[in-house]
N, C-alpha and C. Protein backbone atom coordinates (compact mmCIF):
# COMPACT_ATOMS: atom_id res chain seq x y z
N UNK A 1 24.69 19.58 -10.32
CA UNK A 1 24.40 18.19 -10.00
C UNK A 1 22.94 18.07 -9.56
N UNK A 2 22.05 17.05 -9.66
CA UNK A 2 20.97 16.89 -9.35
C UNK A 2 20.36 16.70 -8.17
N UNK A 3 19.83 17.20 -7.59
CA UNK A 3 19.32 16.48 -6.30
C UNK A 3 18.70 15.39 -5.97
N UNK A 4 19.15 15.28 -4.93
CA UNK A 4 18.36 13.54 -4.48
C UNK A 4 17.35 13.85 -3.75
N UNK A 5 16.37 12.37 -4.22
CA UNK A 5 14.94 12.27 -3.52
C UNK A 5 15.15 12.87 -2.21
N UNK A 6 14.01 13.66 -1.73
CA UNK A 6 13.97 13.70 -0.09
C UNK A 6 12.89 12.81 0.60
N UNK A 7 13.35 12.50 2.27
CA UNK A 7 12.35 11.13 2.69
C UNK A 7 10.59 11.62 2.83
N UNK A 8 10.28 12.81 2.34
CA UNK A 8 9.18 13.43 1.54
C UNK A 8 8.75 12.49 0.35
N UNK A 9 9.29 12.29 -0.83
CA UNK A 9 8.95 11.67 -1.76
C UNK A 9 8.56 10.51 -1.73
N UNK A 10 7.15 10.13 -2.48
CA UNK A 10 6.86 8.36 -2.69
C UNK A 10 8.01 7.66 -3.14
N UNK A 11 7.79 6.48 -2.83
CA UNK A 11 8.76 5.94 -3.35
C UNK A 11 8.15 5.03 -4.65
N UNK A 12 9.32 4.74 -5.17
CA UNK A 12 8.96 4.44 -6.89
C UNK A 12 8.11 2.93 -6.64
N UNK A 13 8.41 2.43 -5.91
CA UNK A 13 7.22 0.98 -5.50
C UNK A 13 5.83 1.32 -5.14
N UNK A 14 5.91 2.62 -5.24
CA UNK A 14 3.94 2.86 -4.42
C UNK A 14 3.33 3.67 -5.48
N UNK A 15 4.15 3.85 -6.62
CA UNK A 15 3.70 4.35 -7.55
C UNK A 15 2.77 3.65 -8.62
N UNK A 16 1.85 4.07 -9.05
CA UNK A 16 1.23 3.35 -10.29
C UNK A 16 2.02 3.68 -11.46
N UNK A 17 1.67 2.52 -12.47
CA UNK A 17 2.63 2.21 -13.49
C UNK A 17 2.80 4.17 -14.15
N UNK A 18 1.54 4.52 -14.75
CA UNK A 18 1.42 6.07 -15.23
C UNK A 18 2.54 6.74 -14.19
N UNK A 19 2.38 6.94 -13.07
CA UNK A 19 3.39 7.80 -12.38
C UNK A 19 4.99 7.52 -12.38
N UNK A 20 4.83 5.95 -12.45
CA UNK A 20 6.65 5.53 -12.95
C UNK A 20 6.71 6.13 -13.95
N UNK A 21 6.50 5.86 -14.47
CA UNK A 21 6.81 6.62 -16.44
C UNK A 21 6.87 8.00 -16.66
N UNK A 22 5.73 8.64 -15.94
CA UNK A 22 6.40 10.08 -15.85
C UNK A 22 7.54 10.48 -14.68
N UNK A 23 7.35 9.67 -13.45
CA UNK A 23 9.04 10.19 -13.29
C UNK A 23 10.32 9.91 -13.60
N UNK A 24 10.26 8.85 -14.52
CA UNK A 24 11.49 8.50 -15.12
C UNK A 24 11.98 9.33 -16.35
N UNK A 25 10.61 10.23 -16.77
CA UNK A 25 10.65 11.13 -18.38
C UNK A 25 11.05 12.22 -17.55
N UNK A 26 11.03 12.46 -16.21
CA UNK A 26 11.11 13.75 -15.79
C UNK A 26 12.97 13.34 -15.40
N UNK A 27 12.81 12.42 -14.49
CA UNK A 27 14.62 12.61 -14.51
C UNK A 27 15.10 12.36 -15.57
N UNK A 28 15.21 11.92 -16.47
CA UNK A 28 15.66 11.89 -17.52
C UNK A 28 15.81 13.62 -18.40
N UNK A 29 14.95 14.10 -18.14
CA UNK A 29 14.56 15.25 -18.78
C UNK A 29 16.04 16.06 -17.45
N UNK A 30 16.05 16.12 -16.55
CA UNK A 30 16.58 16.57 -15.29
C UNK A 30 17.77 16.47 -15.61
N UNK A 31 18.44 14.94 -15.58
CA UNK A 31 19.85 14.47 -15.69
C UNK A 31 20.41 14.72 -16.79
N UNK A 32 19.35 15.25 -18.15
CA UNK A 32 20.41 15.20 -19.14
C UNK A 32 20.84 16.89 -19.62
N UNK A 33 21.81 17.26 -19.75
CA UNK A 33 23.02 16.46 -19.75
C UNK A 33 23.52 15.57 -18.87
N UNK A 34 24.29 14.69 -18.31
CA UNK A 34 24.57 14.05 -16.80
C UNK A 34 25.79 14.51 -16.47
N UNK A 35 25.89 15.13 -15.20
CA UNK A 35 26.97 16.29 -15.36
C UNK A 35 28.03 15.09 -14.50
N UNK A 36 27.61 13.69 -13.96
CA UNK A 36 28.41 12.12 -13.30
C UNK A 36 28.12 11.06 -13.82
N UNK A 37 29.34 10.51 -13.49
CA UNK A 37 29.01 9.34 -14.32
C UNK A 37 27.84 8.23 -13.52
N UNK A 38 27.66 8.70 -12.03
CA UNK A 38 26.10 8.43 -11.58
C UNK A 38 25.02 8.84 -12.22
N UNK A 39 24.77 10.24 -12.45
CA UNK A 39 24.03 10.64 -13.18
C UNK A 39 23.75 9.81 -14.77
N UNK A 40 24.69 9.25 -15.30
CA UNK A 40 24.66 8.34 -16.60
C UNK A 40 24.38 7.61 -16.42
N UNK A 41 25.01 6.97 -15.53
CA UNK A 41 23.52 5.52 -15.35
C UNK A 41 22.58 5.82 -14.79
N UNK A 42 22.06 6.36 -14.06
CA UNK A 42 20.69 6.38 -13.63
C UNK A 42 19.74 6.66 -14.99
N UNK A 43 20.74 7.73 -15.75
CA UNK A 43 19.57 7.87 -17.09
C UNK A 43 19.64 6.78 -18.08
N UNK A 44 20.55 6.08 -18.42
CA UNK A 44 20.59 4.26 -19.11
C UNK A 44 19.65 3.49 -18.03
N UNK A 45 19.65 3.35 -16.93
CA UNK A 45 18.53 3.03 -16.43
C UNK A 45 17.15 3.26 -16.53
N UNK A 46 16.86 4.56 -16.48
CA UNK A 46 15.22 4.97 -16.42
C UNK A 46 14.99 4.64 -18.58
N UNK A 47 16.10 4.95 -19.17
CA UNK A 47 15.61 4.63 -20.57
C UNK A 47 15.36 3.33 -20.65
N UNK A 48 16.24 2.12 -20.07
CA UNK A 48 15.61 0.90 -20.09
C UNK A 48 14.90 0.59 -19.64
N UNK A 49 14.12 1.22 -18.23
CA UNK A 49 12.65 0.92 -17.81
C UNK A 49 11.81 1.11 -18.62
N UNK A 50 11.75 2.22 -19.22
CA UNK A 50 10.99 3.27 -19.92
C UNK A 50 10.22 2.03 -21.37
N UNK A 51 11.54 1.41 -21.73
CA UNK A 51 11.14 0.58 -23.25
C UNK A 51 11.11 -0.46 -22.31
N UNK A 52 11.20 -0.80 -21.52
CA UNK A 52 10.74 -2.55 -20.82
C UNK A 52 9.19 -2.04 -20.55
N UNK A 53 8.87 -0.85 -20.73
CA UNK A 53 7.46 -0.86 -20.11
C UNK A 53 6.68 -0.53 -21.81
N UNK A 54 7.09 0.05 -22.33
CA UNK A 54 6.37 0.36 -23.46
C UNK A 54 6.65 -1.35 -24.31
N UNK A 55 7.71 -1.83 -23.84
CA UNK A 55 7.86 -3.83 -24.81
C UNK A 55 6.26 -3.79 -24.09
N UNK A 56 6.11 -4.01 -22.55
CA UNK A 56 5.37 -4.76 -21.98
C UNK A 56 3.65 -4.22 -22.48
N UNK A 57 4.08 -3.11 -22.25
CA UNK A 57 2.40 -2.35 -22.79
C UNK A 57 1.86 -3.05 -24.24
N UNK A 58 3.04 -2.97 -25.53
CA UNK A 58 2.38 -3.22 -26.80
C UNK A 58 2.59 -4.60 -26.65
N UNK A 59 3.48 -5.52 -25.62
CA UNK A 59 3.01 -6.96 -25.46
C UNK A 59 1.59 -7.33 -25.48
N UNK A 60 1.22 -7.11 -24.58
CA UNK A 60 0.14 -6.89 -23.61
C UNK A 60 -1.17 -5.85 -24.29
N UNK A 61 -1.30 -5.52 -25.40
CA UNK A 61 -1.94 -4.37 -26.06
C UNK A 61 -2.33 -5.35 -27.29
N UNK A 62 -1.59 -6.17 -27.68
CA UNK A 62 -1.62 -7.30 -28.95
C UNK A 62 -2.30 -8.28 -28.77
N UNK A 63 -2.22 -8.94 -27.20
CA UNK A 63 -2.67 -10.13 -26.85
C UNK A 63 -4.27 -9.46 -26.46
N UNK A 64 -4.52 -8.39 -26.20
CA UNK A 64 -5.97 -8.08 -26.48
C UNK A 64 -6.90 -7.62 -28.06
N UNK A 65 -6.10 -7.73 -28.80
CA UNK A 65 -6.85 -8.08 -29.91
C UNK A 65 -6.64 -8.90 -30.84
């Protein structure tokens, strides 16, 4: 089973966008297989951040040229 954050770790709000994205590729990378069905959503979660941020990037990547 995976371990949980310790009160050591930033938290995902003080992160810049680059550092969300790699820790969501890293748990993801972590959780899978997901040995709970917690573990399964958290990784359907970080994959839907993951493409809400890459929608938002090539949103946002278009409207500059």
């Amino acid at each position: 089973m995976h371990k949980h954050q310790n009160d050591n770790d930033v938290a995902i709000d003080e992160m810049n966008l680059d550092a969300r994205i790699d820790h969501y590729r890293r748990e993801i990378a972590d959780l899978t297989p997901p040995a709970t069905f917690r573990e399964e959503v958290l990784v359907n979660v970080y994959r839907c951040l993951l493409q809400r941020y890459d929608k938002e990037h090539h949103t946002s990547h278009q409207a500059l040229t």
